[in-house]
PDB file of N, CA and C in Angstrom:
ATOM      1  N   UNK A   1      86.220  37.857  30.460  1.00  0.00           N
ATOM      2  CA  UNK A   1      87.446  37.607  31.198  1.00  0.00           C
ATOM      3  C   UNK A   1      87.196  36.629  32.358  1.00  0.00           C
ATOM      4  N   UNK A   2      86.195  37.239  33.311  1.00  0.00           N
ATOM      5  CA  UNK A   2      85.948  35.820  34.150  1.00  0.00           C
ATOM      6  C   UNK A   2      84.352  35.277  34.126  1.00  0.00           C
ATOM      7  N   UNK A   3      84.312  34.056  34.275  1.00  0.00           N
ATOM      8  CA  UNK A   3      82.870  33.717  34.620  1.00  0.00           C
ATOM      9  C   UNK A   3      82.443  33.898  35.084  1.00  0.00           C
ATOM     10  N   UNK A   4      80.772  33.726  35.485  1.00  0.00           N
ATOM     11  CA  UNK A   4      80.312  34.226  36.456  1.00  0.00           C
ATOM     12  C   UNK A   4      80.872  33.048  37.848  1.00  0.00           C
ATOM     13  N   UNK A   5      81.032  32.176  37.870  1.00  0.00           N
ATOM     14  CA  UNK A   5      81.945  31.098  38.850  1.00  0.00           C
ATOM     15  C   UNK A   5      83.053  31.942  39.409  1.00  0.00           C
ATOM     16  N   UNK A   6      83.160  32.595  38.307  1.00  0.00           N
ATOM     17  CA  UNK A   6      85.391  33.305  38.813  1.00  0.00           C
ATOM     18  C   UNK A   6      85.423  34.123  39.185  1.00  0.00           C
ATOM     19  N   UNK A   7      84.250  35.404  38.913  1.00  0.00           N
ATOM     20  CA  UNK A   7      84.236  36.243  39.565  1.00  0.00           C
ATOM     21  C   UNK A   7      83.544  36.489  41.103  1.00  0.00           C
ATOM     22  N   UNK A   8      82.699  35.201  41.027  1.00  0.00           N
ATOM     23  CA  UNK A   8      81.809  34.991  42.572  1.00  0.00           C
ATOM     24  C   UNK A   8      82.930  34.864  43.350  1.00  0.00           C
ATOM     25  N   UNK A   9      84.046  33.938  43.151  1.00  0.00           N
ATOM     26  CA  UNK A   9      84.740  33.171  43.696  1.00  0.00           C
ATOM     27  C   UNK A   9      85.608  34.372  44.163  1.00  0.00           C
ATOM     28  N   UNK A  10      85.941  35.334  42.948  1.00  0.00           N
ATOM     29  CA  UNK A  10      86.910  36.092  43.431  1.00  0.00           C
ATOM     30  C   UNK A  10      86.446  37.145  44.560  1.00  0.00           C
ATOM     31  N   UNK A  11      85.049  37.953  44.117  1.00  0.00           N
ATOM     32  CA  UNK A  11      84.630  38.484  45.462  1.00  0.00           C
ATOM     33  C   UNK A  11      84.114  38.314  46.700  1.00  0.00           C
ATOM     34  N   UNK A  12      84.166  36.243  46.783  1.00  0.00           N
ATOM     35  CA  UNK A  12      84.411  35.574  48.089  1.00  0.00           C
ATOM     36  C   UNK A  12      85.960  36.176  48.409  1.00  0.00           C
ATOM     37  N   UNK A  13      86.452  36.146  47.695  1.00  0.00           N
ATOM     38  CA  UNK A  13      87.912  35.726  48.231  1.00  0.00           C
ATOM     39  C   UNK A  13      88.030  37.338  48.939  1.00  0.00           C
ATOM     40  N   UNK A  14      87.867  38.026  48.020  1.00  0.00           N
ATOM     41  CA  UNK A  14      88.033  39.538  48.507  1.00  0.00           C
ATOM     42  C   UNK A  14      87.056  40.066  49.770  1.00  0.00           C
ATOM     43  N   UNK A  15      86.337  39.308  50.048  1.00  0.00           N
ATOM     44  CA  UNK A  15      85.605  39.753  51.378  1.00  0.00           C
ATOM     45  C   UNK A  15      85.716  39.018  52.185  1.00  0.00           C
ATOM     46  N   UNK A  16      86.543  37.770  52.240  1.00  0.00           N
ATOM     47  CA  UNK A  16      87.241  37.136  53.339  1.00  0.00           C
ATOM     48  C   UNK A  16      88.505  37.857  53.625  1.00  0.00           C
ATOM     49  N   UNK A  17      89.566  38.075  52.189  1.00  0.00           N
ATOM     50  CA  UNK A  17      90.691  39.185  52.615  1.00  0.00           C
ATOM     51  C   UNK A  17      90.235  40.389  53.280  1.00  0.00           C
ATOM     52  N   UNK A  18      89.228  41.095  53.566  1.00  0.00           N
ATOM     53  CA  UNK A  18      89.020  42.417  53.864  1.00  0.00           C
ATOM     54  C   UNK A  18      88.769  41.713  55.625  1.00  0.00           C
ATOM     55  N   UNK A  19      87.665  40.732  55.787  1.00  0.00           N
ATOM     56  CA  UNK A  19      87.549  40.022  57.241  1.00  0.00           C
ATOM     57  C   UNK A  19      88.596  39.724  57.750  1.00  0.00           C
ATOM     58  N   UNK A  20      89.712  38.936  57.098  1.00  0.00           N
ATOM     59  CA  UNK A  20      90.604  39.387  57.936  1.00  0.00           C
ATOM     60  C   UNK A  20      91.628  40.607  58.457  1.00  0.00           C
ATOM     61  N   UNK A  21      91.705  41.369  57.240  1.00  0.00           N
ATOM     62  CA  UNK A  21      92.133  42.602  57.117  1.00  0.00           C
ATOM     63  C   UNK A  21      91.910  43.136  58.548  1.00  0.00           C
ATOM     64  N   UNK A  22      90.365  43.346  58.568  1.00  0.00           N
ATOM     65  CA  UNK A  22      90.172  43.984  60.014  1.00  0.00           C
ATOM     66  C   UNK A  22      89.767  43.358  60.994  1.00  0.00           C
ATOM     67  N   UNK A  23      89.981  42.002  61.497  1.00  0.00           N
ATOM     68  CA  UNK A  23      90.757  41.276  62.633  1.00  0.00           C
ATOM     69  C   UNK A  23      92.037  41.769  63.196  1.00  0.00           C
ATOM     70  N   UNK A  24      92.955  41.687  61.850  1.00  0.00           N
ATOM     71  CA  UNK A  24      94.369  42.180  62.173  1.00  0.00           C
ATOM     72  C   UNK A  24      94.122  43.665  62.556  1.00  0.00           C
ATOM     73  N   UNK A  25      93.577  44.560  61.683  1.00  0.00           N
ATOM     74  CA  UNK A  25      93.813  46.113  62.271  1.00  0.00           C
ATOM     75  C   UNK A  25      92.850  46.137  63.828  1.00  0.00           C
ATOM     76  N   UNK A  26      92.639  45.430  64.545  1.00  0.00           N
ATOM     77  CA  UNK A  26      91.728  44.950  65.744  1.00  0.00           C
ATOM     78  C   UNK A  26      93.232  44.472  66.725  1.00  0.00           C
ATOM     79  N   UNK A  27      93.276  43.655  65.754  1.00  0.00           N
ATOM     80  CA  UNK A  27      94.416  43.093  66.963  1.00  0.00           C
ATOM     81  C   UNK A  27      95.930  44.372  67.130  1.00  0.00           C
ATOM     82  N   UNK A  28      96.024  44.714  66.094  1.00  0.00           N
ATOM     83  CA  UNK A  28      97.311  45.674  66.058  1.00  0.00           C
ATOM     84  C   UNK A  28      96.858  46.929  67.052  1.00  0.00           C
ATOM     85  N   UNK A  29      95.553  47.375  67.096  1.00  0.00           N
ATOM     86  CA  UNK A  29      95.071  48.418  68.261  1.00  0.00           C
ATOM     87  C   UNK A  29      95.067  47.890  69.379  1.00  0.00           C
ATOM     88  N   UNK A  30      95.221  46.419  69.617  1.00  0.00           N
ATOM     89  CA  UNK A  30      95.820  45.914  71.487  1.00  0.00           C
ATOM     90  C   UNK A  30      97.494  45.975  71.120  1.00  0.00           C
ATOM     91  N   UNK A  31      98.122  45.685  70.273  1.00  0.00           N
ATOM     92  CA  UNK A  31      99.085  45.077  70.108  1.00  0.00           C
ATOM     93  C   UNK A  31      99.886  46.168  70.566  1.00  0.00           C
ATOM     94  N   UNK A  32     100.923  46.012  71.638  1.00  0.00           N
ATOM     95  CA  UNK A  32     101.949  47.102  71.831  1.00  0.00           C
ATOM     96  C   UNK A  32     102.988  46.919  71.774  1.00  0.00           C
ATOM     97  N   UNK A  33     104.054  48.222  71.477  1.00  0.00           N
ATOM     98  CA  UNK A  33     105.407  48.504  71.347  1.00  0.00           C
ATOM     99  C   UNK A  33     106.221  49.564  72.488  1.00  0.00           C
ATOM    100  N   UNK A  34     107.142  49.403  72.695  1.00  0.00           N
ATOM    101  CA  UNK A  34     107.812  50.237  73.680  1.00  0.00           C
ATOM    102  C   UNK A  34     109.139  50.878  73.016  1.00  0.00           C
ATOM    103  N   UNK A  35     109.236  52.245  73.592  1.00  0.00           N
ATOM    104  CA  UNK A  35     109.912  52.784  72.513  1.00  0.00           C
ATOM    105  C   UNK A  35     111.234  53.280  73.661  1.00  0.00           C
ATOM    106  N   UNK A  36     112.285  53.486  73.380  1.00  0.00           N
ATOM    107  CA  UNK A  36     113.108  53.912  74.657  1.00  0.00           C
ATOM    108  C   UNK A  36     114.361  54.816  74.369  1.00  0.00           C
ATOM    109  N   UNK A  37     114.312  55.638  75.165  1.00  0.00           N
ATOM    110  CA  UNK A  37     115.711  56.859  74.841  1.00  0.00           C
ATOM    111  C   UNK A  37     116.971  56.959  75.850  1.00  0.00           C
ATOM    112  N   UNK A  38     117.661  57.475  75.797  1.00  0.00           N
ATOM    113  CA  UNK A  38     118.964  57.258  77.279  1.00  0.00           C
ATOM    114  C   UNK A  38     118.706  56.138  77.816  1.00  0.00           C
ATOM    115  N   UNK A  39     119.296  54.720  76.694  1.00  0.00           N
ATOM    116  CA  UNK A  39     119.691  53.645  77.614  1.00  0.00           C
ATOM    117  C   UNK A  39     118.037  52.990  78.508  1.00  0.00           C
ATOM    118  N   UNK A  40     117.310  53.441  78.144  1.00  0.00           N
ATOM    119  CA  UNK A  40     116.161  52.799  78.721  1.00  0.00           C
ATOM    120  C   UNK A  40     115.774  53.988  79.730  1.00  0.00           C
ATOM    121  N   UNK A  41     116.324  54.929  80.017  1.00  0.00           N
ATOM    122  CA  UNK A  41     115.702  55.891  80.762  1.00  0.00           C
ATOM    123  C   UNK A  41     114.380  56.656  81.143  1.00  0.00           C
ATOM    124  N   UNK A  42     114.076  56.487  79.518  1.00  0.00           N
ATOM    125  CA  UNK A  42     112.743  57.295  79.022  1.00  0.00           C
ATOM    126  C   UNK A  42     112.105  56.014  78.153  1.00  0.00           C
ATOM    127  N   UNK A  43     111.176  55.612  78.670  1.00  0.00           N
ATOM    128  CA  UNK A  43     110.486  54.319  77.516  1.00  0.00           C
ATOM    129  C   UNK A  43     108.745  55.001  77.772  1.00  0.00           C
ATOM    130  N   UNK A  44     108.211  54.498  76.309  1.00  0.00           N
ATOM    131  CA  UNK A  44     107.264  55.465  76.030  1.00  0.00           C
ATOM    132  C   UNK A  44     106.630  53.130  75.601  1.00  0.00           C
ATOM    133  N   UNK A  45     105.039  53.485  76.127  1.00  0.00           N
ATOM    134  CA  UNK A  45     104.580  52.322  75.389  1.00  0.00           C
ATOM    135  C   UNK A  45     103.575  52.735  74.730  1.00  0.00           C
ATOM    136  N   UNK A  46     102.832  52.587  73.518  1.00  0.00           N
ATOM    137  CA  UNK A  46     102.208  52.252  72.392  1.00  0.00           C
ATOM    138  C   UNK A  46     101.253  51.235  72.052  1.00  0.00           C
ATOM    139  N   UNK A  47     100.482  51.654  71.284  1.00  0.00           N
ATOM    140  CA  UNK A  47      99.694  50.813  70.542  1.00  0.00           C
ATOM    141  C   UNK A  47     100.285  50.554  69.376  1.00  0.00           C
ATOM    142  N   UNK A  48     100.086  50.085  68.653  1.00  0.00           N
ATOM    143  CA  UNK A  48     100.509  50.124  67.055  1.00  0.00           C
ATOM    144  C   UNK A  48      99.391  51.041  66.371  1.00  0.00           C
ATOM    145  N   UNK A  49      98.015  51.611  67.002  1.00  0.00           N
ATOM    146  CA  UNK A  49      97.420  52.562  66.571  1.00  0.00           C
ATOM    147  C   UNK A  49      97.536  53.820  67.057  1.00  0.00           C
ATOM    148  N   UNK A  50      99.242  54.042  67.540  1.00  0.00           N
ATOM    149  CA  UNK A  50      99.474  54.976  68.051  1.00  0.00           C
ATOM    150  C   UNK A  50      98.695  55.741  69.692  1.00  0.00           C
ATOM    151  N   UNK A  51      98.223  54.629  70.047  1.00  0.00           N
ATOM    152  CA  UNK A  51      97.762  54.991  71.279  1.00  0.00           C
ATOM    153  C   UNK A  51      98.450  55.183  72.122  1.00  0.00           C
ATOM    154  N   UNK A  52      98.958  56.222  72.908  1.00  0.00           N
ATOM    155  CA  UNK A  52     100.104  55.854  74.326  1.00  0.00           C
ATOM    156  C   UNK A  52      99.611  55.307  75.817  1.00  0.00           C
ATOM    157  N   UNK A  53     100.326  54.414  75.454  1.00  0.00           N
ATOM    158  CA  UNK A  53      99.597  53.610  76.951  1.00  0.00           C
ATOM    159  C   UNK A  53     100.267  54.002  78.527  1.00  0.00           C
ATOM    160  N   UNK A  54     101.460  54.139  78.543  1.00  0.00           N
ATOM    161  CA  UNK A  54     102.711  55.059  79.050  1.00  0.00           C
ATOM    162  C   UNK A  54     103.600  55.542  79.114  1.00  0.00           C
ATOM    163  N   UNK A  55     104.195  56.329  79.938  1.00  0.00           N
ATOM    164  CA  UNK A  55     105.113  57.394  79.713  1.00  0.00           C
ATOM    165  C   UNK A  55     105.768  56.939  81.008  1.00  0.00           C
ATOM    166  N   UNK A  56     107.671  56.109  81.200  1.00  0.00           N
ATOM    167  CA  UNK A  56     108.230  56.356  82.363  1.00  0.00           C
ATOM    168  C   UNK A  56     109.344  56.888  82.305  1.00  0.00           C
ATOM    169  N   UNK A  57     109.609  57.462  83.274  1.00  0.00           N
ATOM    170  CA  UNK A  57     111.040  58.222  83.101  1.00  0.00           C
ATOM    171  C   UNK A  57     111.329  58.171  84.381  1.00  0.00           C
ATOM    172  N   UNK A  58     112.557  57.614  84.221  1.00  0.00           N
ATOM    173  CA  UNK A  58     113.220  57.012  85.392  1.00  0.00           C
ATOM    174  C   UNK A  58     113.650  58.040  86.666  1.00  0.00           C
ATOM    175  N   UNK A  59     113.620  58.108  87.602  1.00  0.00           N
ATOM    176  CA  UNK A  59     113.935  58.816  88.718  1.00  0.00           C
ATOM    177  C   UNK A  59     115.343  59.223  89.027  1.00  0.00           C
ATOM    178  N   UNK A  60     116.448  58.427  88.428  1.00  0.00           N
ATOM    179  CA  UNK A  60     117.669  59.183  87.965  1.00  0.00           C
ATOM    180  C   UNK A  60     117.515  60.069  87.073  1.00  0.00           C
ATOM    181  N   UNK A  61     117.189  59.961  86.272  1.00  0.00           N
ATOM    182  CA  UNK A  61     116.900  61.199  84.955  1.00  0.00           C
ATOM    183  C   UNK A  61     116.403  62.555  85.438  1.00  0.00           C
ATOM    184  N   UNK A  62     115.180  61.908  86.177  1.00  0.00           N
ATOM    185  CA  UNK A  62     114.943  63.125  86.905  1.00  0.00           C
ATOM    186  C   UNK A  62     115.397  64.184  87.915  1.00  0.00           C
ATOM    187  N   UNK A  63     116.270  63.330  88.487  1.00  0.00           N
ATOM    188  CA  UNK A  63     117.167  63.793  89.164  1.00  0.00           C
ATOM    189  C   UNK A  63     118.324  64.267  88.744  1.00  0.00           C
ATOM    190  N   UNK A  64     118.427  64.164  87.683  1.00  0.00           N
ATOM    191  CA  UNK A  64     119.571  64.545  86.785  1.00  0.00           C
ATOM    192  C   UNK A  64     119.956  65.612  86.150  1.00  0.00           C
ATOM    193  N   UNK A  65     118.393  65.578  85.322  1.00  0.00           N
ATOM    194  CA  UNK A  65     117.867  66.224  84.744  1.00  0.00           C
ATOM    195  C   UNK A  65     117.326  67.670  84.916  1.00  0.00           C
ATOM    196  N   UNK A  66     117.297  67.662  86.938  1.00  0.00           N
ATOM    197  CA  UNK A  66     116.805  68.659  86.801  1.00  0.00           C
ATOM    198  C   UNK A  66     116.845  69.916  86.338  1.00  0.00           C
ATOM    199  N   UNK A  67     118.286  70.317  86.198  1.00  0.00           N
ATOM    200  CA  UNK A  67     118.589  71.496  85.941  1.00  0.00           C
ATOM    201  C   UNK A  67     118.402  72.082  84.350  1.00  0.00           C
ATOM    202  N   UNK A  68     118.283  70.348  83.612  1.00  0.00           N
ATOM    203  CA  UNK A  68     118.387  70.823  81.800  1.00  0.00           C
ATOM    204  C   UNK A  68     117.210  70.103  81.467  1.00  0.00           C
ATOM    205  N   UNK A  69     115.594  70.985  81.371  1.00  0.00           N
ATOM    206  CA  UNK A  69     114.959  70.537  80.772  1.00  0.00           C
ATOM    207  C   UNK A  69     114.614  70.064  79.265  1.00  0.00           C
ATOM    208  N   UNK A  70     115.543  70.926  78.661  1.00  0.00           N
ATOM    209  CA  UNK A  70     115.814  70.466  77.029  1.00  0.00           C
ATOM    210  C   UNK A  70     116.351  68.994  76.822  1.00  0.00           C
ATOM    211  N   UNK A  71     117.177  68.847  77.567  1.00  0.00           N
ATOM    212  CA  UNK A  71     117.536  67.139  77.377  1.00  0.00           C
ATOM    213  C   UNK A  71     116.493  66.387  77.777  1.00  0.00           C
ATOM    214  N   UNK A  72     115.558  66.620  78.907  1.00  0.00           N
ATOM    215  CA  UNK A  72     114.611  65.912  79.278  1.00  0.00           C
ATOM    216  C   UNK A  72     113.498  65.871  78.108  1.00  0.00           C
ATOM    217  N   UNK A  73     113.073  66.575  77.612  1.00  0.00           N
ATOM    218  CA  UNK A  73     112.258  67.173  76.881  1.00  0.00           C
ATOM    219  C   UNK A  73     112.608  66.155  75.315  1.00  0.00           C
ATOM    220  N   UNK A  74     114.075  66.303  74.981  1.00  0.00           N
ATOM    221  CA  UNK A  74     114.729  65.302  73.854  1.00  0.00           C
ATOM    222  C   UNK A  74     114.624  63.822  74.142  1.00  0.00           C
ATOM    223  N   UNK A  75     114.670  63.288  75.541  1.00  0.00           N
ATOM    224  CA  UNK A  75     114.810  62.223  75.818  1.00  0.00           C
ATOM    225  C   UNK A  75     113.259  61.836  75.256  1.00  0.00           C
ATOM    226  N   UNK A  76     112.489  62.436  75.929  1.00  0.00           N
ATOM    227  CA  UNK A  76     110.949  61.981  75.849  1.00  0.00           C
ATOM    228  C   UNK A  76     110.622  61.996  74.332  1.00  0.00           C
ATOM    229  N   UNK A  77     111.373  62.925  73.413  1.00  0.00           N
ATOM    230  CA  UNK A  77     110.673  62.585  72.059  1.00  0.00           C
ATOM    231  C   UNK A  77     111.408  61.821  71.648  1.00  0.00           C
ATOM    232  N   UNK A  78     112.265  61.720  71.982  1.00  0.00           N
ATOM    233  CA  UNK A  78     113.032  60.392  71.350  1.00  0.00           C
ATOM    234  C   UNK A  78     112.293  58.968  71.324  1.00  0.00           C
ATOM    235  N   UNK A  79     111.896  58.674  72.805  1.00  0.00           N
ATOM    236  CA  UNK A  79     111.153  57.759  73.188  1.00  0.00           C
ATOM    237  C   UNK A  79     109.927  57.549  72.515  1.00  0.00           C
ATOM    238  N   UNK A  80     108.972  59.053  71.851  1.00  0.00           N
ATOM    239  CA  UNK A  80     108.258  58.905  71.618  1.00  0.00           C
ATOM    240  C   UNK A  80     108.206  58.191  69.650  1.00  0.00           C
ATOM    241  N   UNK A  81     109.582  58.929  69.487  1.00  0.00           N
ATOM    242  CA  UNK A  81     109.777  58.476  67.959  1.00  0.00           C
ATOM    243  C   UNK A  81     109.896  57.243  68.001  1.00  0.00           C
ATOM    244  N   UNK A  82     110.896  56.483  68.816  1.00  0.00           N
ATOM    245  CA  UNK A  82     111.152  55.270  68.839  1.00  0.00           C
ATOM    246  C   UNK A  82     110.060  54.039  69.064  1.00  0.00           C
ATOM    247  N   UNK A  83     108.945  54.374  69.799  1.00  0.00           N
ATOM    248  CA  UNK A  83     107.709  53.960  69.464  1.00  0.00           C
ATOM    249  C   UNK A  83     106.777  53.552  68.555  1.00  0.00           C
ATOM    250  N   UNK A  84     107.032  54.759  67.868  1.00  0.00           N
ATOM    251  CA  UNK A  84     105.769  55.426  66.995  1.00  0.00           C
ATOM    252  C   UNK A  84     106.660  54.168  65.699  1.00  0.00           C
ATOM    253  N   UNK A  85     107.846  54.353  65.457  1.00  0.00           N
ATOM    254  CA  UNK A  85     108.494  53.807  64.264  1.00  0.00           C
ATOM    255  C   UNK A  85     108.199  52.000  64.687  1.00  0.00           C
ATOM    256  N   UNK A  86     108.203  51.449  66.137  1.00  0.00           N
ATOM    257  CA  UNK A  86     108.159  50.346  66.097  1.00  0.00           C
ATOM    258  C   UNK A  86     106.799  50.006  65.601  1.00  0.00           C
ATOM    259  N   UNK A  87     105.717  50.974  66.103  1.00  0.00           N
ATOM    260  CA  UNK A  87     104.163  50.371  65.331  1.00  0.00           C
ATOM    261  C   UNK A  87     104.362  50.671  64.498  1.00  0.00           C
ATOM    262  N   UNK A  88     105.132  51.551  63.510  1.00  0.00           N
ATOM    263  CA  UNK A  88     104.788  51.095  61.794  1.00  0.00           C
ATOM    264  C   UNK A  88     105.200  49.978  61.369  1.00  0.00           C
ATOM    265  N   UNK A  89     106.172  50.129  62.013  1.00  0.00           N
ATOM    266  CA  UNK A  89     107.208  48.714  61.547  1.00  0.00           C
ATOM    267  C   UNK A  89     105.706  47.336  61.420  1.00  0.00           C
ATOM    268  N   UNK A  90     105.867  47.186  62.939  1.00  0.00           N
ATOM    269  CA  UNK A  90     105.234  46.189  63.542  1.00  0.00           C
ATOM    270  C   UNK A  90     103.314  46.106  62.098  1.00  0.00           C
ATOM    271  N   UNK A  91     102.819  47.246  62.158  1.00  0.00           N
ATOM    272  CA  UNK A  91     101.255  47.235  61.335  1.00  0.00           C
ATOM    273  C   UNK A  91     101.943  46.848  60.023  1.00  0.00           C
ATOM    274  N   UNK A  92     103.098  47.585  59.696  1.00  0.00           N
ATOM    275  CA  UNK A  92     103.207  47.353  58.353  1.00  0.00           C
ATOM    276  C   UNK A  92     103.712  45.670  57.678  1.00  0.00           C
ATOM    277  N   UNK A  93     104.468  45.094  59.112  1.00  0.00           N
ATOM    278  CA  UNK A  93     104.447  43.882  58.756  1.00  0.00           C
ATOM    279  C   UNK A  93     103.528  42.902  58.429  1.00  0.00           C
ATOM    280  N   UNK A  94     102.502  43.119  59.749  1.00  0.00           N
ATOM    281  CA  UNK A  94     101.031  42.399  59.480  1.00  0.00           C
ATOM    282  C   UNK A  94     100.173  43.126  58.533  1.00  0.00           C
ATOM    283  N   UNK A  95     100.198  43.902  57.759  1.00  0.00           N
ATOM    284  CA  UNK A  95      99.071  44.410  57.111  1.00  0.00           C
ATOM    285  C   UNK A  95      99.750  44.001  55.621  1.00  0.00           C
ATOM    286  N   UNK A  96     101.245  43.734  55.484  1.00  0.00           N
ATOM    287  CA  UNK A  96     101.760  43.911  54.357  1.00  0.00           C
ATOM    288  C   UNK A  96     101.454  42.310  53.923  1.00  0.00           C
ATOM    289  N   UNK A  97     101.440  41.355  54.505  1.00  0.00           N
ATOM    290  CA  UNK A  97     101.376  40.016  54.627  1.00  0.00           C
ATOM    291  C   UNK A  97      99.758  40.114  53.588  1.00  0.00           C
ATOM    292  N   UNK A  98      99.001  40.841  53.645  1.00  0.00           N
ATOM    293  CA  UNK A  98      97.491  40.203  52.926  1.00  0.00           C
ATOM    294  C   UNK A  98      97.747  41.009  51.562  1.00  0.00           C
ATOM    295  N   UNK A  99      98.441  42.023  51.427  1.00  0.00           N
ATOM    296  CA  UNK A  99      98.524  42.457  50.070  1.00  0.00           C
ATOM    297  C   UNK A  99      99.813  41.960  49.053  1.00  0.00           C
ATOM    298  N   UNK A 100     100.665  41.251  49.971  1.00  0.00           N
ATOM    299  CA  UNK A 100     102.322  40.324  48.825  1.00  0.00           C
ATOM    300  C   UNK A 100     101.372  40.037  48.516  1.00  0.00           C
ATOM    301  N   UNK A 101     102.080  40.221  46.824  1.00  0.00           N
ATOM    302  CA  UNK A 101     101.932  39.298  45.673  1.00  0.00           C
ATOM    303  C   UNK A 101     100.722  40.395  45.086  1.00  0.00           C
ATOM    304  N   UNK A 102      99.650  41.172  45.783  1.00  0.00           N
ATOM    305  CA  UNK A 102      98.885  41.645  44.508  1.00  0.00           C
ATOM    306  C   UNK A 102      99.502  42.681  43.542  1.00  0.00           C
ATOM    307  N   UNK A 103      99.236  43.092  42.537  1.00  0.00           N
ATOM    308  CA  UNK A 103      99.354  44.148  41.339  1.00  0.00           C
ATOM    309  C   UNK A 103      98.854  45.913  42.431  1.00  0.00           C
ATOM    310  N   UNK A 104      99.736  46.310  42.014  1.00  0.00           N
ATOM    311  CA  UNK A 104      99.931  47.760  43.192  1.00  0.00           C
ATOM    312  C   UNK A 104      98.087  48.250  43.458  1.00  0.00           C
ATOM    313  N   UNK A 105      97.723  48.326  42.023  1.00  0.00           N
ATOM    314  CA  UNK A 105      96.123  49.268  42.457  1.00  0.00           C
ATOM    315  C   UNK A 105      95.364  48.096  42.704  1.00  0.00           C
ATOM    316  N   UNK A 106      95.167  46.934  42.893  1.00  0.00           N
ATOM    317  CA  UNK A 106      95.008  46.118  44.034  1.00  0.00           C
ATOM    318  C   UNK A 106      95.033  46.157  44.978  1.00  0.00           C
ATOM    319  N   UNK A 107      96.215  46.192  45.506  1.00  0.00           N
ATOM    320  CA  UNK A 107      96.361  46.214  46.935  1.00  0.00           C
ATOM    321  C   UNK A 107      96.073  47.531  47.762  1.00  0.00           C
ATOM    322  N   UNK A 108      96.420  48.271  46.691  1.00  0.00           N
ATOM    323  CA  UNK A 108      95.300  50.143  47.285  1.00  0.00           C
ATOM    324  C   UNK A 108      93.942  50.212  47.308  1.00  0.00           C
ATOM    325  N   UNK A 109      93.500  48.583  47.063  1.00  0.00           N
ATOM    326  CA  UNK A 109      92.407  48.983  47.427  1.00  0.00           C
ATOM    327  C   UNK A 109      91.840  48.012  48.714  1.00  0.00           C
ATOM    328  N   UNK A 110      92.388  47.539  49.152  1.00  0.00           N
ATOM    329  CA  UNK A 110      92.442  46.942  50.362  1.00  0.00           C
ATOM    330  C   UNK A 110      92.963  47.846  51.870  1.00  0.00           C
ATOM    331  N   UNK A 111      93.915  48.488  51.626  1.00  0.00           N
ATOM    332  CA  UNK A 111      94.178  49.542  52.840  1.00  0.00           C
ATOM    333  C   UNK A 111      93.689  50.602  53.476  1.00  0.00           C
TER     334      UNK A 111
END
């Protein structure tokens, strides 16, 4: 099926795709997202490797808030979902970019 030329060539190719592979999963662990609940009240920031870098919640809220910690409590996971969904978004864009176009158990074997 391939020569020995086609297949050298191809497992150049596949160990340059994997080098960059993990450049990008390098850069996506600086790369951050901010996630935000009530109007910007509660913003949560991120890694795209799910790292939390911070947590603010605004001093009206808190003041607001004081009496109903359950809303406070909702605000913050909200923030935290809204995060978490922008780094998939965000990894899955750059990670999806080196596997378009391969045949599915291909590209499972790159991730």
């Amino acid at each position: 099926m391939f020569g020995k030329a086609g297949l050298g060539g191809l497992m150049k190719q596949a160990q340059q795709m994997q080098e960059n592979m993990k450049k990008a999963q390098a850069k996506l662990a600086e790369t951050e997202v901010q996630g935000e609940a009530g109007n910007g009240l509660v913003k949560v920031t991120m890694t795209c490797s799910h790292v939390v870098r911070s947590l603010n919640i605004s001093e009206d809220l808190i003041k607001e808030a004081a009496d109903d910690k359950e809303m406070l409590e909702d605000l913050v996971l909200a923030a935290f979902n809204d995060a978490a969904a922008k780094a998939e978004d965000t990894s899955s864009k750059t990670m999806g970019a080196f596997t378009q176009g391969l045949p599915a158990g291909v590209a499972d074997f790159f991730r």
